[in-house]
C-alpha atoms as a PDB file:
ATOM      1  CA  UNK A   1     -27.890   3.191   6.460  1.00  0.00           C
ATOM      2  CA  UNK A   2     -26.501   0.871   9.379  1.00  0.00           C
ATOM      3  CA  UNK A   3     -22.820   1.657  10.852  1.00  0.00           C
ATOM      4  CA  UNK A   4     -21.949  -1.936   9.319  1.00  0.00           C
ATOM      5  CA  UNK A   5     -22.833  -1.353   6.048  1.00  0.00           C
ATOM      6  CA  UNK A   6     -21.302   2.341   6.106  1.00  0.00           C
ATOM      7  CA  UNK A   7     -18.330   0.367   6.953  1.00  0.00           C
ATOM      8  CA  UNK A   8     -18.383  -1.875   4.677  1.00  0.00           C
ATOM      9  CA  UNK A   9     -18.992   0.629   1.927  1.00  0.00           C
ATOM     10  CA  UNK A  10     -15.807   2.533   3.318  1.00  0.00           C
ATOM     11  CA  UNK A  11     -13.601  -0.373   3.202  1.00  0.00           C
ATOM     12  CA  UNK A  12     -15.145  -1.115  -0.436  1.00  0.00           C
ATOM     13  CA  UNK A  13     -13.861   2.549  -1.374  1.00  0.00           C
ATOM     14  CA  UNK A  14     -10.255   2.141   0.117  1.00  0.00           C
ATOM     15  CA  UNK A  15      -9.704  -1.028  -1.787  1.00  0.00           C
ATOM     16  CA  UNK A  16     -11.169   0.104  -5.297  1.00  0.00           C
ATOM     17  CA  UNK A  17      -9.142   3.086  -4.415  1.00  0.00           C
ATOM     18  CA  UNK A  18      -5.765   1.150  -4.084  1.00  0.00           C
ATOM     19  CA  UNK A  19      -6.472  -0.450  -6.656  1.00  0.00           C
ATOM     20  CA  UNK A  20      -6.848   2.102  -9.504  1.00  0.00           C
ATOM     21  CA  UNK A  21      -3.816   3.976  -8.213  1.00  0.00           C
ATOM     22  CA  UNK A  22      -1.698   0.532  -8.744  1.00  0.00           C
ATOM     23  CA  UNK A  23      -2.697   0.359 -12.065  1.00  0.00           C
ATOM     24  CA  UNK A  24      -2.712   3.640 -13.172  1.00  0.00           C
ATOM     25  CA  UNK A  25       1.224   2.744 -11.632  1.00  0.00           C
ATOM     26  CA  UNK A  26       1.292   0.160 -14.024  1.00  0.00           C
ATOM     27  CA  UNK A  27      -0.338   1.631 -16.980  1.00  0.00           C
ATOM     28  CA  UNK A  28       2.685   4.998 -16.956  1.00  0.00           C
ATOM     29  CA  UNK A  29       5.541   2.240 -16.497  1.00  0.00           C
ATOM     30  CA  UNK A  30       4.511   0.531 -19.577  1.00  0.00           C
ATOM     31  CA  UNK A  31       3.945   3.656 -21.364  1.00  0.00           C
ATOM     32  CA  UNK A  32       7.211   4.954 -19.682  1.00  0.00           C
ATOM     33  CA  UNK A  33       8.833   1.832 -20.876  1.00  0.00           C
ATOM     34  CA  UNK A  34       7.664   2.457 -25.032  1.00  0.00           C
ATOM     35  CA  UNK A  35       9.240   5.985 -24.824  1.00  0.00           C
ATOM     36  CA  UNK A  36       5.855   7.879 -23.992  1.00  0.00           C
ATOM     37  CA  UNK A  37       6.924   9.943 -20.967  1.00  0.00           C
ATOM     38  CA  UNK A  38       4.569  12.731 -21.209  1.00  0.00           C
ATOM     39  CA  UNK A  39       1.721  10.529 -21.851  1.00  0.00           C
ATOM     40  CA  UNK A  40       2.839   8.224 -18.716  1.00  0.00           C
ATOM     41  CA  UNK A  41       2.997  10.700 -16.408  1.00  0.00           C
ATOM     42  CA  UNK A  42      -0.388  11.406 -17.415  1.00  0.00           C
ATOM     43  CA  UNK A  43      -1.520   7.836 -16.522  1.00  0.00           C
ATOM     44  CA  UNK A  44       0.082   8.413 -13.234  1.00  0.00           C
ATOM     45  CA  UNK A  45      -1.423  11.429 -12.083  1.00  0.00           C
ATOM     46  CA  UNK A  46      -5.162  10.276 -13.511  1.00  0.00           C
ATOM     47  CA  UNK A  47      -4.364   6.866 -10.974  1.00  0.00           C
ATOM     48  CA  UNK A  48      -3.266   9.040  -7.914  1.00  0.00           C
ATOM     49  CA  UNK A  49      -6.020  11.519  -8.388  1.00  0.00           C
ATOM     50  CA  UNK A  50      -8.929   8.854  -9.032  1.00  0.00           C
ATOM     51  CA  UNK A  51      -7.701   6.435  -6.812  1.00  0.00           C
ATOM     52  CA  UNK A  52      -6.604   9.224  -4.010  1.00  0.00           C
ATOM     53  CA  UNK A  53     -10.109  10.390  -4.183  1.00  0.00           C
ATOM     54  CA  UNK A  54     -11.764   7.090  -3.230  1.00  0.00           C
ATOM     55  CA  UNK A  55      -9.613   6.041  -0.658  1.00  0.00           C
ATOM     56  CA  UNK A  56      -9.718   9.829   0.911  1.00  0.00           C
ATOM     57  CA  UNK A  57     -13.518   9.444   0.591  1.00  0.00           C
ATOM     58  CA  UNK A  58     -13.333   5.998   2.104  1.00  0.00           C
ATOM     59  CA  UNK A  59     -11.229   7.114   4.956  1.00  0.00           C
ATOM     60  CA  UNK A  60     -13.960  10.208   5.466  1.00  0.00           C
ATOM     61  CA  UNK A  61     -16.918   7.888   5.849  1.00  0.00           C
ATOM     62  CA  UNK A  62     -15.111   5.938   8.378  1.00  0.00           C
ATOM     63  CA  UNK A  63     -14.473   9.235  10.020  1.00  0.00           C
ATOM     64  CA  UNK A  64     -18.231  10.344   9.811  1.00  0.00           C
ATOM     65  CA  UNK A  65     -19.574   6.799  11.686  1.00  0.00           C
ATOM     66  CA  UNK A  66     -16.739   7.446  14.199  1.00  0.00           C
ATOM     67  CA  UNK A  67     -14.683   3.894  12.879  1.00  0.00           C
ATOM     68  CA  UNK A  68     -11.348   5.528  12.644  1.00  0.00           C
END
């Protein structure tokens, strides 16, 4: 696979990343919000650790190609 699309593919994996950890955010503050704490916190962490473990992987292709 090129550099370019390695890139690309990194970038892809940061965003989607982001992304899951905002709304796993999102998803515990409603839940927080309806008196669910222990079930919110579990939103929270599933976010951080899904999301956490694109963007890390994201950030570790860019690493690999020499990008960062």
């Amino acid at each position: 696979m090129s550099k370019d699309k390695l890139w690309w593919l990194a970038k892809v994996l940061e965003g989607v990343g982001m992304v899951v950890v905002l709304v796993g955010v999102f998803v515990s503050m409603s839940a927080g919000f309806e008196g669910r704490g222990l079930e919110s916190m579990a939103y929270e962490f599933q976010g951080l650790f899904v999301g956490g473990g694109l963007f890390l992987l994201g950030v570790l292709i860019e690493r690999s190609i020499g990008a960062r």
